[in-house]
C-alpha atoms as a PDB file:
ATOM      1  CA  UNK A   1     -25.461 -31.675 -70.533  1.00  0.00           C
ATOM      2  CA  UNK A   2     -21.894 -30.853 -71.693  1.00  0.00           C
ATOM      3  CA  UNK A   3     -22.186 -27.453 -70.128  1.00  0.00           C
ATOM      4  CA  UNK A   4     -22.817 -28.957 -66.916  1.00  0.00           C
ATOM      5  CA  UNK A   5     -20.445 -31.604 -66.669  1.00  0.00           C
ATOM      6  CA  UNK A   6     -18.137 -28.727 -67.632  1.00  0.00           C
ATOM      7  CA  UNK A   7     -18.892 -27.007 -64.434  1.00  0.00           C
ATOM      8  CA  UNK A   8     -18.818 -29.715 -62.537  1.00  0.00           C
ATOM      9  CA  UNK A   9     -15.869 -31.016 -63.118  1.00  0.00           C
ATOM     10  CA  UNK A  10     -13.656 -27.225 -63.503  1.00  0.00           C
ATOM     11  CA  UNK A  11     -12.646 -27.771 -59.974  1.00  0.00           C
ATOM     12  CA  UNK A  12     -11.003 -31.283 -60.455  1.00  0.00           C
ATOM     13  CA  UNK A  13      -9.861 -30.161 -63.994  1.00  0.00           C
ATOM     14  CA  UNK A  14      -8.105 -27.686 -62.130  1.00  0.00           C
ATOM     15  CA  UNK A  15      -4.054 -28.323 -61.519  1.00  0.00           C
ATOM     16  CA  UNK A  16      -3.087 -28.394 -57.767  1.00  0.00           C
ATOM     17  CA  UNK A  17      -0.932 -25.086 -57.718  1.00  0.00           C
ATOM     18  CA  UNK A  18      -4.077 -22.874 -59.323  1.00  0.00           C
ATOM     19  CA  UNK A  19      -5.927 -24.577 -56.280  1.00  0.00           C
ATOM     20  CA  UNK A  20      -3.069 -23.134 -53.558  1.00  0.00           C
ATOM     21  CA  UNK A  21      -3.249 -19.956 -55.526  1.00  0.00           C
ATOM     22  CA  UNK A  22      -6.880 -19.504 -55.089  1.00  0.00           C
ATOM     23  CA  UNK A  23      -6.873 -20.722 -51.497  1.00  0.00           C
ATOM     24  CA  UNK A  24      -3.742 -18.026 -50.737  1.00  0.00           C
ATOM     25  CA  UNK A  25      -6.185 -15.453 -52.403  1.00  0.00           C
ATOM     26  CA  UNK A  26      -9.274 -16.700 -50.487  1.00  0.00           C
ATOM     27  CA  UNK A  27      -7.406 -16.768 -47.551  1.00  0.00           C
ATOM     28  CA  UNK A  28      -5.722 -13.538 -47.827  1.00  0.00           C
ATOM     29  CA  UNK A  29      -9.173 -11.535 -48.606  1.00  0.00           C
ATOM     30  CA  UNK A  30     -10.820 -13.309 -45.626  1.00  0.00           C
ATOM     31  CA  UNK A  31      -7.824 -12.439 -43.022  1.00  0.00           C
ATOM     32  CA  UNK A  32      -7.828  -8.448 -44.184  1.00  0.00           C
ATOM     33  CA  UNK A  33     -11.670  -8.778 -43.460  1.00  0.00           C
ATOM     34  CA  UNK A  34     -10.843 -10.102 -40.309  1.00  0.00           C
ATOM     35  CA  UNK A  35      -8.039  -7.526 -39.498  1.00  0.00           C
ATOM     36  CA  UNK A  36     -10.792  -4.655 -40.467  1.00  0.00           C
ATOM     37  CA  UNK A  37     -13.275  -6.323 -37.923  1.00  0.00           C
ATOM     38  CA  UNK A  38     -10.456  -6.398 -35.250  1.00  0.00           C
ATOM     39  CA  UNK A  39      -9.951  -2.682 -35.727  1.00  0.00           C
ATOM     40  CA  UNK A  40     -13.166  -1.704 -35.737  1.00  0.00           C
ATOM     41  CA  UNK A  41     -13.741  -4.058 -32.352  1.00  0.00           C
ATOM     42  CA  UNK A  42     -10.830  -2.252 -30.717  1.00  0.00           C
ATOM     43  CA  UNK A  43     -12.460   1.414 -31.783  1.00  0.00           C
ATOM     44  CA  UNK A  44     -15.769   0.157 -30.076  1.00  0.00           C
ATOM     45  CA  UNK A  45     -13.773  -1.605 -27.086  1.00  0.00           C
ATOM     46  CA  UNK A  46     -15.222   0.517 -24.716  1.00  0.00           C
ATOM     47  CA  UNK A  47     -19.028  -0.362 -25.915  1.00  0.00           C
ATOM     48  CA  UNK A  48     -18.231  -4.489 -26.664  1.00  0.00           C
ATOM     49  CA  UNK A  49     -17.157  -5.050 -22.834  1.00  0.00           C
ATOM     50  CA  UNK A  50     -20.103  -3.028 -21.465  1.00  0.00           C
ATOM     51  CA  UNK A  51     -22.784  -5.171 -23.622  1.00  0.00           C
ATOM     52  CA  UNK A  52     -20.493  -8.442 -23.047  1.00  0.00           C
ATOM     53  CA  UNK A  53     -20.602  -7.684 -18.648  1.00  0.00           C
ATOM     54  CA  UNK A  54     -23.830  -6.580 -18.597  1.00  0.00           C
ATOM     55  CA  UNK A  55     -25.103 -10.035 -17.937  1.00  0.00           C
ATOM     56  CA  UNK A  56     -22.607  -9.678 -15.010  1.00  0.00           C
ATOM     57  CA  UNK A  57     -22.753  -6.833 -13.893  1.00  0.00           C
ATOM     58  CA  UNK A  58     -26.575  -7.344 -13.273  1.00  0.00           C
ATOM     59  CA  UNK A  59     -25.796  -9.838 -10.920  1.00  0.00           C
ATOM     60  CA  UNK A  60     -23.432  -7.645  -9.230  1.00  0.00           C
ATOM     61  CA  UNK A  61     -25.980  -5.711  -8.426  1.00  0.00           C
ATOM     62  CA  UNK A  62     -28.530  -8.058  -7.017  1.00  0.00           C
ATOM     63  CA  UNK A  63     -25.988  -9.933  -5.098  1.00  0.00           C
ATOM     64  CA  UNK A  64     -25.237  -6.625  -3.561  1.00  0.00           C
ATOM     65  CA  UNK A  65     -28.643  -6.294  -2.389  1.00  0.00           C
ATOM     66  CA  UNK A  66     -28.610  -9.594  -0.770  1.00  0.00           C
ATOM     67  CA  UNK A  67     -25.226  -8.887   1.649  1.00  0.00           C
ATOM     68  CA  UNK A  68     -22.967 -10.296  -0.932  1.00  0.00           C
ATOM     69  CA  UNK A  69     -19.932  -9.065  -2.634  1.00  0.00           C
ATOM     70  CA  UNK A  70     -18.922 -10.022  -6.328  1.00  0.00           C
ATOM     71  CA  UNK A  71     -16.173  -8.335  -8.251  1.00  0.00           C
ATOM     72  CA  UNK A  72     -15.125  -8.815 -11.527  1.00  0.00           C
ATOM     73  CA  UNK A  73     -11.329  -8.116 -11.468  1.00  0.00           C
ATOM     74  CA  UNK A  74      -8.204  -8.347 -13.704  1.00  0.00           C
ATOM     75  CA  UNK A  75      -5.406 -10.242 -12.190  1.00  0.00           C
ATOM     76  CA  UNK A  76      -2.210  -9.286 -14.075  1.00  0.00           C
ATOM     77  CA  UNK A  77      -0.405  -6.356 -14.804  1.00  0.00           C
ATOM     78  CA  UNK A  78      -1.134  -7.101 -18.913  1.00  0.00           C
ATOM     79  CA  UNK A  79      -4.154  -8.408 -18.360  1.00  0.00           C
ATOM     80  CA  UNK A  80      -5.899  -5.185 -19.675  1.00  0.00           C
ATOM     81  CA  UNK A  81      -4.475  -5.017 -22.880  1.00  0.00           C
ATOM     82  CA  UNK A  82      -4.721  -8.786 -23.162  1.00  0.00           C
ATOM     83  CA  UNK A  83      -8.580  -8.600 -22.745  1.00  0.00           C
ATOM     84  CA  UNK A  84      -8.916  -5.172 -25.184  1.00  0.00           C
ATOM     85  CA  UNK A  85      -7.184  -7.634 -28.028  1.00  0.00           C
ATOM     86  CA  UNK A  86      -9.132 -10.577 -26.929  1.00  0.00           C
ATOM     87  CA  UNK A  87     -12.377  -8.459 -27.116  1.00  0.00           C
ATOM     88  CA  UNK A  88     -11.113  -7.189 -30.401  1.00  0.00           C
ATOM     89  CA  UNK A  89     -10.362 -10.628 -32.316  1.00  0.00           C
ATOM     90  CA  UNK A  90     -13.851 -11.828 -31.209  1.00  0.00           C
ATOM     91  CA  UNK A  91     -15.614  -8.749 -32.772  1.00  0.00           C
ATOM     92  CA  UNK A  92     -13.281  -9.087 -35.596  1.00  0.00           C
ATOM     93  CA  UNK A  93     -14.394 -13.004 -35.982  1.00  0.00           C
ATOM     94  CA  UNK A  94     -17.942 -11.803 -36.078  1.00  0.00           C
ATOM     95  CA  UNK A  95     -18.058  -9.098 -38.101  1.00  0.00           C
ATOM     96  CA  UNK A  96     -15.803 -10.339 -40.952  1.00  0.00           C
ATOM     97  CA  UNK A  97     -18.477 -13.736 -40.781  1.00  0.00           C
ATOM     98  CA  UNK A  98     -20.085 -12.771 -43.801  1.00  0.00           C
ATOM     99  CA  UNK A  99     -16.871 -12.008 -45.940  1.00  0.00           C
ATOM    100  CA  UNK A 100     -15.118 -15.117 -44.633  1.00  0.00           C
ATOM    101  CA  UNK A 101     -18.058 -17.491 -44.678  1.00  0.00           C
ATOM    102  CA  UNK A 102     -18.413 -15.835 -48.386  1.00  0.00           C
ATOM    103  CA  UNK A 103     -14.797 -16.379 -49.720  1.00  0.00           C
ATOM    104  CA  UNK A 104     -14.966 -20.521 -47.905  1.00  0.00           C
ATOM    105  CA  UNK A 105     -18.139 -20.509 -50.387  1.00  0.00           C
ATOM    106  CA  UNK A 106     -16.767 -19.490 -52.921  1.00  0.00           C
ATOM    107  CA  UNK A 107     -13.438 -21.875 -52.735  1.00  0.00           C
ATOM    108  CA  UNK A 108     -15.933 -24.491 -52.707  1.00  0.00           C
ATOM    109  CA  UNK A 109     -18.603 -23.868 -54.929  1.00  0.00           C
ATOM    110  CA  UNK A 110     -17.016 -25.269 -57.950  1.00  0.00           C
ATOM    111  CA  UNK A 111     -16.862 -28.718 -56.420  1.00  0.00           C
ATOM    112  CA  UNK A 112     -20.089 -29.189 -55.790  1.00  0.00           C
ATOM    113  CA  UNK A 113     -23.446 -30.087 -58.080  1.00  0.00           C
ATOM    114  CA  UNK A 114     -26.028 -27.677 -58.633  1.00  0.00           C
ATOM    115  CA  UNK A 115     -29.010 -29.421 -55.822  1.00  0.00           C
ATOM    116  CA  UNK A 116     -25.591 -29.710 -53.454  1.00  0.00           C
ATOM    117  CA  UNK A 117     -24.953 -25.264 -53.989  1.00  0.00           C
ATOM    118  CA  UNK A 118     -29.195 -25.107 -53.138  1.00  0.00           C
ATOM    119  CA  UNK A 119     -28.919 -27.354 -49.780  1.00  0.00           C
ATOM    120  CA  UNK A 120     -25.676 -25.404 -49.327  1.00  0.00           C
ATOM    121  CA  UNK A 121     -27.347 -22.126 -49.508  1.00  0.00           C
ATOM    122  CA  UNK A 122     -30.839 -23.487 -47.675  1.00  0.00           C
ATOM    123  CA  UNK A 123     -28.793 -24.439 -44.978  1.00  0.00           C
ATOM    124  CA  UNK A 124     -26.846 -21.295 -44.588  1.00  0.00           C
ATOM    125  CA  UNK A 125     -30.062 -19.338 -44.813  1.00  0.00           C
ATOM    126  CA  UNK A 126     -31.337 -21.457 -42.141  1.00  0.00           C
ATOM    127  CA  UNK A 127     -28.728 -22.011 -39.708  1.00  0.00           C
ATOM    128  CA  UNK A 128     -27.883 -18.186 -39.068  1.00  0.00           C
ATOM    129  CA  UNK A 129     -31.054 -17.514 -37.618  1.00  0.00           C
ATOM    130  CA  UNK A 130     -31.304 -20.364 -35.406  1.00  0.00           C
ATOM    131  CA  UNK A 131     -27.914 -19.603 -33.951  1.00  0.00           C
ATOM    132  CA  UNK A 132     -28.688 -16.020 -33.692  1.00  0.00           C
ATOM    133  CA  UNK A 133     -31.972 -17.532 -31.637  1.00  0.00           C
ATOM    134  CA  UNK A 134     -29.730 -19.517 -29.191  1.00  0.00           C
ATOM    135  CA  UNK A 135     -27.281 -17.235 -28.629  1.00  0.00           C
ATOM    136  CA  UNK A 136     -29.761 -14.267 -27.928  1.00  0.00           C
ATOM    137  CA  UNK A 137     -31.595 -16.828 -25.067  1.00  0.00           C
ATOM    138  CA  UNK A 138     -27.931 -17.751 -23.644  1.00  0.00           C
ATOM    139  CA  UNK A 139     -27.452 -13.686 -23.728  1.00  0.00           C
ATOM    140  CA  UNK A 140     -30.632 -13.740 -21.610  1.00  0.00           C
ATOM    141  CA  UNK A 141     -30.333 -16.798 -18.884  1.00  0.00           C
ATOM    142  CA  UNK A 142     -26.840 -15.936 -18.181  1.00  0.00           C
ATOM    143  CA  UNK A 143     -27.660 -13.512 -15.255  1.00  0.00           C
ATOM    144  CA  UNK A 144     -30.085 -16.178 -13.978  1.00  0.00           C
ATOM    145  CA  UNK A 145     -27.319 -18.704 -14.130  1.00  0.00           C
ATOM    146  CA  UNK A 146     -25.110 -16.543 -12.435  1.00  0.00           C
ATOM    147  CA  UNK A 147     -27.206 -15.697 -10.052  1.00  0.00           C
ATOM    148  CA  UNK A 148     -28.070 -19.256  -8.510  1.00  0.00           C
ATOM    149  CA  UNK A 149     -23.814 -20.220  -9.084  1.00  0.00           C
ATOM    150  CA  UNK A 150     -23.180 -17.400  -6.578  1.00  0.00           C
ATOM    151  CA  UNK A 151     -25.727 -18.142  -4.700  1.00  0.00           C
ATOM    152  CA  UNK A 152     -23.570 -20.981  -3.266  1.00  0.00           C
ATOM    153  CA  UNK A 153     -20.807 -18.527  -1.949  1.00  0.00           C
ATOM    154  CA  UNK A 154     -20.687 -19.289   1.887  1.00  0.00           C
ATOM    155  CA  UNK A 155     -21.009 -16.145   4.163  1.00  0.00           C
ATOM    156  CA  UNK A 156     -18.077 -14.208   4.472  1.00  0.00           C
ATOM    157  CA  UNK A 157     -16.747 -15.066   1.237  1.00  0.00           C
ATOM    158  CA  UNK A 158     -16.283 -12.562  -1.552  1.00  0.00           C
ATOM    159  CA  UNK A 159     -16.519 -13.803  -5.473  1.00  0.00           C
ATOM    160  CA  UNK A 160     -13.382 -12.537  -7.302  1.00  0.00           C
ATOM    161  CA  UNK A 161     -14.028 -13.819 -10.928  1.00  0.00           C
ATOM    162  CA  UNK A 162     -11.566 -13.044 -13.149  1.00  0.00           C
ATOM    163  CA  UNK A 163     -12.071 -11.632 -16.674  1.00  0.00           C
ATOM    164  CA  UNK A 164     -10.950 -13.353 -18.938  1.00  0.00           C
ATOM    165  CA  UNK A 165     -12.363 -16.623 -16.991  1.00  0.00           C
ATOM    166  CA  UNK A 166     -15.841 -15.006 -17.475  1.00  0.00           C
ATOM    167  CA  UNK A 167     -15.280 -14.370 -21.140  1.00  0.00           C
ATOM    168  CA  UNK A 168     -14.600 -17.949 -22.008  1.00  0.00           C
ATOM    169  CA  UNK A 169     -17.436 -19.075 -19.640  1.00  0.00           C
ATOM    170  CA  UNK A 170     -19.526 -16.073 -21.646  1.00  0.00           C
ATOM    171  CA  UNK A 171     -18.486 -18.022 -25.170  1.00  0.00           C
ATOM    172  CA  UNK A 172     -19.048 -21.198 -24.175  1.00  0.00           C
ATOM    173  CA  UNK A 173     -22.566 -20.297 -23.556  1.00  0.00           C
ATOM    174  CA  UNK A 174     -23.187 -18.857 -26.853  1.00  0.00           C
ATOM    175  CA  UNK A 175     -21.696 -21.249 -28.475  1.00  0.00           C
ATOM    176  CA  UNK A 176     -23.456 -24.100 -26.579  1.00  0.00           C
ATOM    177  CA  UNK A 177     -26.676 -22.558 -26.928  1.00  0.00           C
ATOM    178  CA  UNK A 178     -26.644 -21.955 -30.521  1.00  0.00           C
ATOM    179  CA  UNK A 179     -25.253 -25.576 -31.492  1.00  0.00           C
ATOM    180  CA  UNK A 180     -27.888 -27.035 -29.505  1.00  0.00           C
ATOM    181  CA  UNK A 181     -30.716 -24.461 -31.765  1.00  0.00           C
ATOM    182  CA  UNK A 182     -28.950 -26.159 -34.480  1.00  0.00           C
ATOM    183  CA  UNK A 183     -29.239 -29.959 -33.738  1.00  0.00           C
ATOM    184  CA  UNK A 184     -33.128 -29.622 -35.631  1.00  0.00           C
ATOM    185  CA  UNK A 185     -31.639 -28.876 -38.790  1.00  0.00           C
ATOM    186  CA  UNK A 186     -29.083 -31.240 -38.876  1.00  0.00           C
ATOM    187  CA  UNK A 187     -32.073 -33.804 -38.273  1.00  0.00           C
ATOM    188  CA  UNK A 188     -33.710 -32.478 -41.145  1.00  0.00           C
ATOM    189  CA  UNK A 189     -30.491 -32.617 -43.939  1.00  0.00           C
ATOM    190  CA  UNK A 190     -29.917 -36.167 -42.999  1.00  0.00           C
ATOM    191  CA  UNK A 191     -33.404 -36.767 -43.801  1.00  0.00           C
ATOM    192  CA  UNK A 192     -33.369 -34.682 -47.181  1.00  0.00           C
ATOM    193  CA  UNK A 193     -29.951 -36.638 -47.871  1.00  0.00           C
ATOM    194  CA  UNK A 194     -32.639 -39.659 -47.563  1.00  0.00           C
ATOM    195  CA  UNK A 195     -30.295 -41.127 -44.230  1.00  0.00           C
ATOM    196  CA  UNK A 196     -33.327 -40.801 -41.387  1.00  0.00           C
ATOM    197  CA  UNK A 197     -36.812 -41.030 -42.176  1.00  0.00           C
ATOM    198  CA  UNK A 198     -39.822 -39.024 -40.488  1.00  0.00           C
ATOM    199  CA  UNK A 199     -41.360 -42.259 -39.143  1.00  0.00           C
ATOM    200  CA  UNK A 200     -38.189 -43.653 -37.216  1.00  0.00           C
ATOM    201  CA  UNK A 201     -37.289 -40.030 -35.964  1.00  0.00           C
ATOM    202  CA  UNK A 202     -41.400 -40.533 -34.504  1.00  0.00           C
ATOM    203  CA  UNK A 203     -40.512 -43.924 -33.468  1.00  0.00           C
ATOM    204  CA  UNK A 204     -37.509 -42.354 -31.629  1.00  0.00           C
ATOM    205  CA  UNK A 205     -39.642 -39.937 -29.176  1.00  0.00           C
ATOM    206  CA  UNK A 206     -38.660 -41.083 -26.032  1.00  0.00           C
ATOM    207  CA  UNK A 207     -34.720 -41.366 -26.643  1.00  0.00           C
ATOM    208  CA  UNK A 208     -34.791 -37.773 -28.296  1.00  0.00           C
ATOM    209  CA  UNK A 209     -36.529 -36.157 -25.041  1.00  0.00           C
ATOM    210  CA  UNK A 210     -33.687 -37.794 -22.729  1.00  0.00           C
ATOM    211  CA  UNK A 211     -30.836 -36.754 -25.273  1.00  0.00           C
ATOM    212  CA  UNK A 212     -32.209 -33.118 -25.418  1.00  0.00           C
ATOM    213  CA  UNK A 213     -32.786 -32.933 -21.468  1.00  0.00           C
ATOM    214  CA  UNK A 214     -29.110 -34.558 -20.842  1.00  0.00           C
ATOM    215  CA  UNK A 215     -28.027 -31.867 -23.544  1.00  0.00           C
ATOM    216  CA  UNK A 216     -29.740 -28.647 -21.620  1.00  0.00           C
ATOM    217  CA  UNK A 217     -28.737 -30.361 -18.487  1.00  0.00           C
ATOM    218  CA  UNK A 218     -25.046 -30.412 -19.059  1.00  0.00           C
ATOM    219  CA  UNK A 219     -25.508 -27.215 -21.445  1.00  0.00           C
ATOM    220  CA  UNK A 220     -26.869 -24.920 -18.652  1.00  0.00           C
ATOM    221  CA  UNK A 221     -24.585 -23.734 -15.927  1.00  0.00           C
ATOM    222  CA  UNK A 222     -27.071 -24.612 -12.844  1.00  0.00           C
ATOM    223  CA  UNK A 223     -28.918 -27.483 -11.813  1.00  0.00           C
ATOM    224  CA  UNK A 224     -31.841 -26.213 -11.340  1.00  0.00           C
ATOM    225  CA  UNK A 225     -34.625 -27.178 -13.477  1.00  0.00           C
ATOM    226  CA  UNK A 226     -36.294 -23.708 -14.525  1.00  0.00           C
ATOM    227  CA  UNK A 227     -33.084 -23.186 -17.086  1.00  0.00           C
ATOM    228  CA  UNK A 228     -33.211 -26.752 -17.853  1.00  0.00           C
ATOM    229  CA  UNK A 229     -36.716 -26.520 -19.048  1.00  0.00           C
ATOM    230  CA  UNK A 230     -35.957 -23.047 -20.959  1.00  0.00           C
ATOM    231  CA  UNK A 231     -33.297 -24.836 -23.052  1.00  0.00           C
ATOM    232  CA  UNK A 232     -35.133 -28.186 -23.130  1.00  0.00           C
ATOM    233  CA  UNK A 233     -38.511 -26.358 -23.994  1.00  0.00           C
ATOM    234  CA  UNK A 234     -37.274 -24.328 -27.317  1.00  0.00           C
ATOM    235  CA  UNK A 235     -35.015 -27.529 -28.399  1.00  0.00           C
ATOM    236  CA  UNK A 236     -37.902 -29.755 -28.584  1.00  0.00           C
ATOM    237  CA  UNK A 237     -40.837 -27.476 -30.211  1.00  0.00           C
ATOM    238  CA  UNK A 238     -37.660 -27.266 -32.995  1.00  0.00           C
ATOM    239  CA  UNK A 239     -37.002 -30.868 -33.460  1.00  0.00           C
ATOM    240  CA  UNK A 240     -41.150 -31.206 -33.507  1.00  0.00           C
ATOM    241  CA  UNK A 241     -41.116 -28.861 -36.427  1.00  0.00           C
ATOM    242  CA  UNK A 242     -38.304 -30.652 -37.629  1.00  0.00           C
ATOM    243  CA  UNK A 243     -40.217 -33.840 -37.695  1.00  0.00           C
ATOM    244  CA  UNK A 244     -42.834 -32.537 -39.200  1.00  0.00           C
ATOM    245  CA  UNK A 245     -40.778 -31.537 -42.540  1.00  0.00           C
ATOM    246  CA  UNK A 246     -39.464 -34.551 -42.310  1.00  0.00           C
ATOM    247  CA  UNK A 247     -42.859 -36.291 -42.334  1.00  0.00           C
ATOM    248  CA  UNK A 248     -43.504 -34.432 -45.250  1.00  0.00           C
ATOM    249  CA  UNK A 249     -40.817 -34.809 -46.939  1.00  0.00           C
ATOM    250  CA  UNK A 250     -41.285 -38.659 -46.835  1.00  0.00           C
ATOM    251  CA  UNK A 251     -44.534 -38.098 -48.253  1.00  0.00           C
ATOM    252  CA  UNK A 252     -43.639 -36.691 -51.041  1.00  0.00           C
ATOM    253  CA  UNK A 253     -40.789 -39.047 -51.521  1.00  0.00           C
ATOM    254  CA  UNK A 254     -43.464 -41.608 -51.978  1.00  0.00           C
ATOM    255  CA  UNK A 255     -45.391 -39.934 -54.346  1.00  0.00           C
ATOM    256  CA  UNK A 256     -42.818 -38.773 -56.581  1.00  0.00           C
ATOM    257  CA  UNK A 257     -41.387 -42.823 -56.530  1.00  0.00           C
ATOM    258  CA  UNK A 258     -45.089 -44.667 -56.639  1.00  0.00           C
ATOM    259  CA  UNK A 259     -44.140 -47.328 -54.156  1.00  0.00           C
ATOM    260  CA  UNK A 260     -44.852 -47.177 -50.543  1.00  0.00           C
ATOM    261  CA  UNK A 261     -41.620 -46.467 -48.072  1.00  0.00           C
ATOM    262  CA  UNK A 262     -41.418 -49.609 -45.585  1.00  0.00           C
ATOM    263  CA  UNK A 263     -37.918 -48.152 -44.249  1.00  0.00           C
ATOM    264  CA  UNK A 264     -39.500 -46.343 -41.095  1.00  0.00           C
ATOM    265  CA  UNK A 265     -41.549 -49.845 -40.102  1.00  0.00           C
ATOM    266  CA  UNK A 266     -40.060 -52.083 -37.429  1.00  0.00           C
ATOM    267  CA  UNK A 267     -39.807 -56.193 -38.004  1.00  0.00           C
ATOM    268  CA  UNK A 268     -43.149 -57.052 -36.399  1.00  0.00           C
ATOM    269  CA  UNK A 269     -44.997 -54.340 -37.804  1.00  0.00           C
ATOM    270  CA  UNK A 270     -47.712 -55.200 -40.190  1.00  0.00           C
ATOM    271  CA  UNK A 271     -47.016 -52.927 -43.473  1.00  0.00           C
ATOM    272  CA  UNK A 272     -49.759 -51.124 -44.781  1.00  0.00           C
ATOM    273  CA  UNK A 273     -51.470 -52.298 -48.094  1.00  0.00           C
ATOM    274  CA  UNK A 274     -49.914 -50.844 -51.269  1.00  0.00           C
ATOM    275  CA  UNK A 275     -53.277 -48.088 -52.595  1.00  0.00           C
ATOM    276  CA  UNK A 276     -51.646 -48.867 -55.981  1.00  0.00           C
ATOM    277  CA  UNK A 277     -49.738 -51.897 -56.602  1.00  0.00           C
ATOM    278  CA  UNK A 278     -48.353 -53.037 -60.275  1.00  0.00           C
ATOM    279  CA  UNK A 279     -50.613 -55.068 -61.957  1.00  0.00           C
ATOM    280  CA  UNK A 280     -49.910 -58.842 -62.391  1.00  0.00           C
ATOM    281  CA  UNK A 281     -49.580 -60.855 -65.884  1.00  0.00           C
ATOM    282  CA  UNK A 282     -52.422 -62.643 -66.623  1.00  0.00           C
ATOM    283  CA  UNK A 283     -52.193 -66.360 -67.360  1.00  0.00           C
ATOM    284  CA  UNK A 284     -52.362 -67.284 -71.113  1.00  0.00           C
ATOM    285  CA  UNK A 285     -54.864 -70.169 -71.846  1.00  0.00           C
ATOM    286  CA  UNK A 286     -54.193 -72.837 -74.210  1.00  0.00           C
ATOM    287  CA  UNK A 287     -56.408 -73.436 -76.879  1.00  0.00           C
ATOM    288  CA  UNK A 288     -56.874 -76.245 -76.534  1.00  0.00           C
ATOM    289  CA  UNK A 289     -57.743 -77.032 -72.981  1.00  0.00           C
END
């Protein structure tokens, strides 16, 4: 037990200018990771924008076939080297994640208790996949999204977009699409962290189907409902899993305590009959009666 405490408590034992140190040092190792990223995204410049305007550059093509014109263009005389180091500190972002995520795990390790490190590491096992998942399906409905927005263009009118406009608009997606893959497993830790239970996120059905169509609505750059549904669609079947755990992980709440869980039931709701309730005193009799 004294070990433990020990760990625990190193990081507040800890004076504040050998916390600064180790942040400088953290912070230093996680910016040359980043600088090696950037390098290696400006070697590989050439490669990044061809897989980053593909998307585009598919609707180019279509568009073409239908009588209309769309360019992507640079406006300004810098703009090229502007959009090679823009391009470059993305990739550099990316590909230094696992060093920087690594040395912000590290700076915060010893604060935390040993079941706080294993949600910690559950949820960074978990989360990387989902927002690979959402990313990869924004990668994919972008040219169908782009599609229908220039399908708008009146006749006669050419669609100059600008670069670095589509590169934000590119991000945005990603980012918005792999947040949203996320929102299951955020339902899930605040039910582990004993905050939501399975039976109210059940109870909750019909709000969580209008907050995740509202969500792909606004998320998705058309109006039409085909994208809607292919956000909406993947959200849902991942909160429906996420339920599930949840469910389960009420369950065994309950058995591990030996009481029944009455937190999920609403005020008029009849609660169910306790399968094993504590056992009452008996009476003692008096002699003498």
């Amino acid at each position: 037990m004294a070990i433990k405490e020990r760990g625990a408590d190193r990081a507040a034992a800890m004076p504040l200018t050998e916390h600064l140190r180790e942040l400088r040092s953290r912070l230093v190792k996680a910016g040359l990771a980043i600088v090696v990223g950037m390098v290696v995204g400006w070697i590989y410049y050439d490669r990044l924008f061809a897989w980053l305007s593909e998307p585009f550059n598919a609707v180019v093509e279509q568009s073409r076939a239908e009588g209309r014109e769309v360019t992507l263009a640079l406006t300004g005389v810098a703009d090229p080297f502007v959009l090679q180091m823009q391009v470059a500190a993305v990739a550099g972002l990316v590909l230094s994640s696992p060093v920087w995520l690594y040395q912000l795990w590290r700076f915060v390790t010893p604060g935390l208790h040993k079941n706080e490190r294993r949600w910690a590491v559950g949820f960074a096992a978990v989360a990387a996949p989902l927002f690979l998942a959402g990313a990869l399906l924004a990668y994919v409905l972008l040219p169908y999204g782009l599609q229908i927005l220039f399908g708008f263009t009146p006749e006669g009118v050419e669609n100059i977009v600008s670069v670095d406009r589509y590169l934000s608009f590119f991000l945005r997606m990603i980012l918005v699409f792999g947040i949203g893959f996320l929102v299951p497993l955020l339902l899930v830790l605040l039910n582990f962290a004993g905050v939501l239970t399975g039976r109210k996120l059940v109870s909750w059905w019909r709000w969580i189907i209008i907050s995740v169509l509202l969500f792909s609505a606004v998320a998705t750059p058309t109006g039409d409902p085909i994208n809607l549904l292919l956000l909406a669609v993947p959200i849902l079947g991942l909160v429906a899993i996420a339920v599930g755990i949840c469910l389960l992980n009420d369950r065994r709440r309950d058995r591990r305590s030996g009481r029944m869980d009455y937190s999920g039931l609403d005020d008029d709701e009849a609660s169910p009959l306790d399968p094993n309730p504590s056992p009452l005193d008996e009476p003692t009799r008096d002699d003498g009666a």
